[in-house]
N, C-alpha and C. Protein backbone atom coordinates (compact mmCIF):
# COMPACT_ATOMS: atom_id res chain seq x y z
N UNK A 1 -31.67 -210.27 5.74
CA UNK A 1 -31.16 -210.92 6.93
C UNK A 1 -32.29 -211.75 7.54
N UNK A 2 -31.67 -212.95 7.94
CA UNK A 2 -33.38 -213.73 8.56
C UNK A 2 -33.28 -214.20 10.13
N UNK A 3 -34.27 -214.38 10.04
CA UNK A 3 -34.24 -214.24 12.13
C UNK A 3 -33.43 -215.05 12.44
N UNK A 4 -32.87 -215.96 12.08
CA UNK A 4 -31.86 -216.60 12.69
C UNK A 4 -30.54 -215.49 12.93
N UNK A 5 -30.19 -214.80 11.39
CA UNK A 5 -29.03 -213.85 11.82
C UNK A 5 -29.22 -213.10 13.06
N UNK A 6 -30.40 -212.56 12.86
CA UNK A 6 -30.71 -211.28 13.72
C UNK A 6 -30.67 -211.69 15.08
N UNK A 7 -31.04 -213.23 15.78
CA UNK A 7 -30.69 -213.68 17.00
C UNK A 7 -29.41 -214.21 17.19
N UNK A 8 -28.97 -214.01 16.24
CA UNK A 8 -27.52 -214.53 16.73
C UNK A 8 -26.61 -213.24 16.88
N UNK A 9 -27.04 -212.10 16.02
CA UNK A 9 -26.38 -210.83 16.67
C UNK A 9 -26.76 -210.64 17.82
N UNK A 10 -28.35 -210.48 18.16
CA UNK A 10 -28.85 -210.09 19.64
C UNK A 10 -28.03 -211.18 20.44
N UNK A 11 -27.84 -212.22 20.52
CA UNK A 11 -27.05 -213.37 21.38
C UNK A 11 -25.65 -212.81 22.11
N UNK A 12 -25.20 -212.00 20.88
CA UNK A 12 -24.01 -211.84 20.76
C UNK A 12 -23.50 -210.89 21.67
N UNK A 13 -24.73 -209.65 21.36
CA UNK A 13 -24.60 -208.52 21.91
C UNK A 13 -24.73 -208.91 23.50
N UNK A 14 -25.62 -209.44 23.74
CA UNK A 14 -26.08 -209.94 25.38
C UNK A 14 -24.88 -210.39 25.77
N UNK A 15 -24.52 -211.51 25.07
CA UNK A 15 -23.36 -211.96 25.68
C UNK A 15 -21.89 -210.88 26.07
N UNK A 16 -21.65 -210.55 25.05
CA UNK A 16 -20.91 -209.33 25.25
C UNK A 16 -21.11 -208.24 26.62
N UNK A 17 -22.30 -207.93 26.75
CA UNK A 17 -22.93 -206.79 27.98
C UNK A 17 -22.63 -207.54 29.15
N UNK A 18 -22.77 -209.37 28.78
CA UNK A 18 -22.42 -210.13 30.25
C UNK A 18 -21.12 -210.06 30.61
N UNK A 19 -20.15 -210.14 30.03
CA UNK A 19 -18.89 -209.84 29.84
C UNK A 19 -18.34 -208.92 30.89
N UNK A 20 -19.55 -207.65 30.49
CA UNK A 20 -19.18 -206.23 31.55
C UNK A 20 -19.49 -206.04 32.72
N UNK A 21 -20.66 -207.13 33.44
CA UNK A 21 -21.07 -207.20 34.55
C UNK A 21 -19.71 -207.29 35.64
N UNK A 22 -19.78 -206.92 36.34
CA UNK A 22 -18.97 -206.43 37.87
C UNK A 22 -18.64 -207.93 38.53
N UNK A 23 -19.62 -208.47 38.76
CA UNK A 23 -19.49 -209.83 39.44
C UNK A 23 -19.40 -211.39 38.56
N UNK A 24 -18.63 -211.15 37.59
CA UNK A 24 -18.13 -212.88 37.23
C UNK A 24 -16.71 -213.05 37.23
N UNK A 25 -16.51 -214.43 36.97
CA UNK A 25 -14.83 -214.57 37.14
C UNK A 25 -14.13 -214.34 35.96
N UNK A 26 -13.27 -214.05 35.46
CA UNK A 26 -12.23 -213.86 34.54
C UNK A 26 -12.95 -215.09 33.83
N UNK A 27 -12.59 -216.39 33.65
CA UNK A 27 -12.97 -217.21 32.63
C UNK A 27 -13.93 -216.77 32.28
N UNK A 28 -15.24 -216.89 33.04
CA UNK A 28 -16.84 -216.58 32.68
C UNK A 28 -16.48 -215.48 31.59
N UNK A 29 -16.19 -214.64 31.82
CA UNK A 29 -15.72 -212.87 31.25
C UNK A 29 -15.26 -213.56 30.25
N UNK A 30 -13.95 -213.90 30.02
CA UNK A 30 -13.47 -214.75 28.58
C UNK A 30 -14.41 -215.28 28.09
N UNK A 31 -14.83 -215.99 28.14
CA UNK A 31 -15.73 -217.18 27.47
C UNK A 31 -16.84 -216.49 27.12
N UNK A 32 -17.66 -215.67 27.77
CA UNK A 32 -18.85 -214.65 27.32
C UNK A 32 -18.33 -213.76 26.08
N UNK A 33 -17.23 -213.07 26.04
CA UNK A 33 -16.40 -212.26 24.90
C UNK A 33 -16.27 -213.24 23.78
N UNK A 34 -15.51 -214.66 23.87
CA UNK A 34 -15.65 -215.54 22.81
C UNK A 34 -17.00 -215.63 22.61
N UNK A 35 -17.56 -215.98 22.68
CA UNK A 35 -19.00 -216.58 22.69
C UNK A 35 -19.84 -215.40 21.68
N UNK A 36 -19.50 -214.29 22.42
CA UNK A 36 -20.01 -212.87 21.84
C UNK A 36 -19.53 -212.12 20.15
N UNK A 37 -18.48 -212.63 20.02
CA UNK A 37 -17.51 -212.63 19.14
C UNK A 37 -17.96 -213.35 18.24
N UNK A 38 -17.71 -214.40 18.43
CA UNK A 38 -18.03 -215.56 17.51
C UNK A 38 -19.85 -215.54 17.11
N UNK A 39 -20.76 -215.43 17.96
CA UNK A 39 -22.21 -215.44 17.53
C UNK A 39 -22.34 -213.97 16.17
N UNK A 40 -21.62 -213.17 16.89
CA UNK A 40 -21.74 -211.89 15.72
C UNK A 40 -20.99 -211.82 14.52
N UNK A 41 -19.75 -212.72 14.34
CA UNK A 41 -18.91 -212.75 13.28
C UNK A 41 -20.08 -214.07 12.33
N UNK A 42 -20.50 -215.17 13.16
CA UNK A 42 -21.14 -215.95 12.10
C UNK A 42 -21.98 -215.45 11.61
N UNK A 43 -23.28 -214.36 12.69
CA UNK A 43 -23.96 -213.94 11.79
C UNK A 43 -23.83 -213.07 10.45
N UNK A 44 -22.66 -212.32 10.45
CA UNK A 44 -21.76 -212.13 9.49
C UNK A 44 -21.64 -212.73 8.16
N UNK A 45 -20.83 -213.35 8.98
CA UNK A 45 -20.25 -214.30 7.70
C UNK A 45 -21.14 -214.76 6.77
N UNK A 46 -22.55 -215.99 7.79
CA UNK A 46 -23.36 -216.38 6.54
C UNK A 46 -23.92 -215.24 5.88
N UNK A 47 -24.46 -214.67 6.07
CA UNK A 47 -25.27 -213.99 4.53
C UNK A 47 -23.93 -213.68 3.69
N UNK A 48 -22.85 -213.33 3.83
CA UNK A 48 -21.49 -212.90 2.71
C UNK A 48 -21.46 -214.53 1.94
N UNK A 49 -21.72 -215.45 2.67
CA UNK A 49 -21.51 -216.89 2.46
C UNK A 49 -22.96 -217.01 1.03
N UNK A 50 -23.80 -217.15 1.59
CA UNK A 50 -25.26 -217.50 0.57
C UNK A 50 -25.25 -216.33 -0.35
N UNK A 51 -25.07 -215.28 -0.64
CA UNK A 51 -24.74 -214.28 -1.93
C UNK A 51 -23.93 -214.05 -2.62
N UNK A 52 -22.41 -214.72 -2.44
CA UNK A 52 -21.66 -214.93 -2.98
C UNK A 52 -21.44 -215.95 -4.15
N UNK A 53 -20.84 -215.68 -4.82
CA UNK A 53 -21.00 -216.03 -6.14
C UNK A 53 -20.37 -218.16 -5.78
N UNK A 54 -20.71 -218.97 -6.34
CA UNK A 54 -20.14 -220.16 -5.96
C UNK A 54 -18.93 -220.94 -6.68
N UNK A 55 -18.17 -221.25 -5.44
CA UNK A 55 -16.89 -221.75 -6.31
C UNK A 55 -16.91 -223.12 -6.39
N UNK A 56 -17.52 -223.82 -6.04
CA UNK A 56 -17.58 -225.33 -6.20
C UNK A 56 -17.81 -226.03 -7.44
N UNK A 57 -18.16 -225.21 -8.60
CA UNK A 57 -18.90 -225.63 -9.50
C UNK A 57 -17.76 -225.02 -10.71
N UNK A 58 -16.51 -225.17 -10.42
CA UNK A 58 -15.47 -224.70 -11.36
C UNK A 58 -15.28 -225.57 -12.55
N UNK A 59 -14.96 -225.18 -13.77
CA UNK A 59 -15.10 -226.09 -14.56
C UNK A 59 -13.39 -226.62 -14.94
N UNK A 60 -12.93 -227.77 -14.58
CA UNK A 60 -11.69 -228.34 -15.09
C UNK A 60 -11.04 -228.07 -16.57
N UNK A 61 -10.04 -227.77 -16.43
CA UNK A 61 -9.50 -227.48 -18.01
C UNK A 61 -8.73 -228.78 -18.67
């Protein structure tokens, strides 16, 4: 995993904890949960993305 993943989970997580704070508005709250969501699913995703085997390079029959 390379520091980029690893700050984009920590991003994620923060964002998320902001989420739970007492004093923001409903959107803020939404948008921190997206935000939180989405930073931790990409970090995700890429590494499944760069170790995976590649399909671009299929050979035509």
């Amino acid at each position: 995993m390379s520091a980029y993943e690893v700050f984009s989970v920590l991003s994620g997580v923060v964002l998320l904890g902001v989420a739970c704070a007492p004093r923001i508005k409903a959107s803020e709250r939404f948008w921190a949960v997206v935000g939180g969501v989405f930073l931790i699913g990409y970090a995700i995703y890429v590494p499944t993305r760069r170790a995976g085997p590649s399909t671009s390079r299929r050979k035509s029959s």
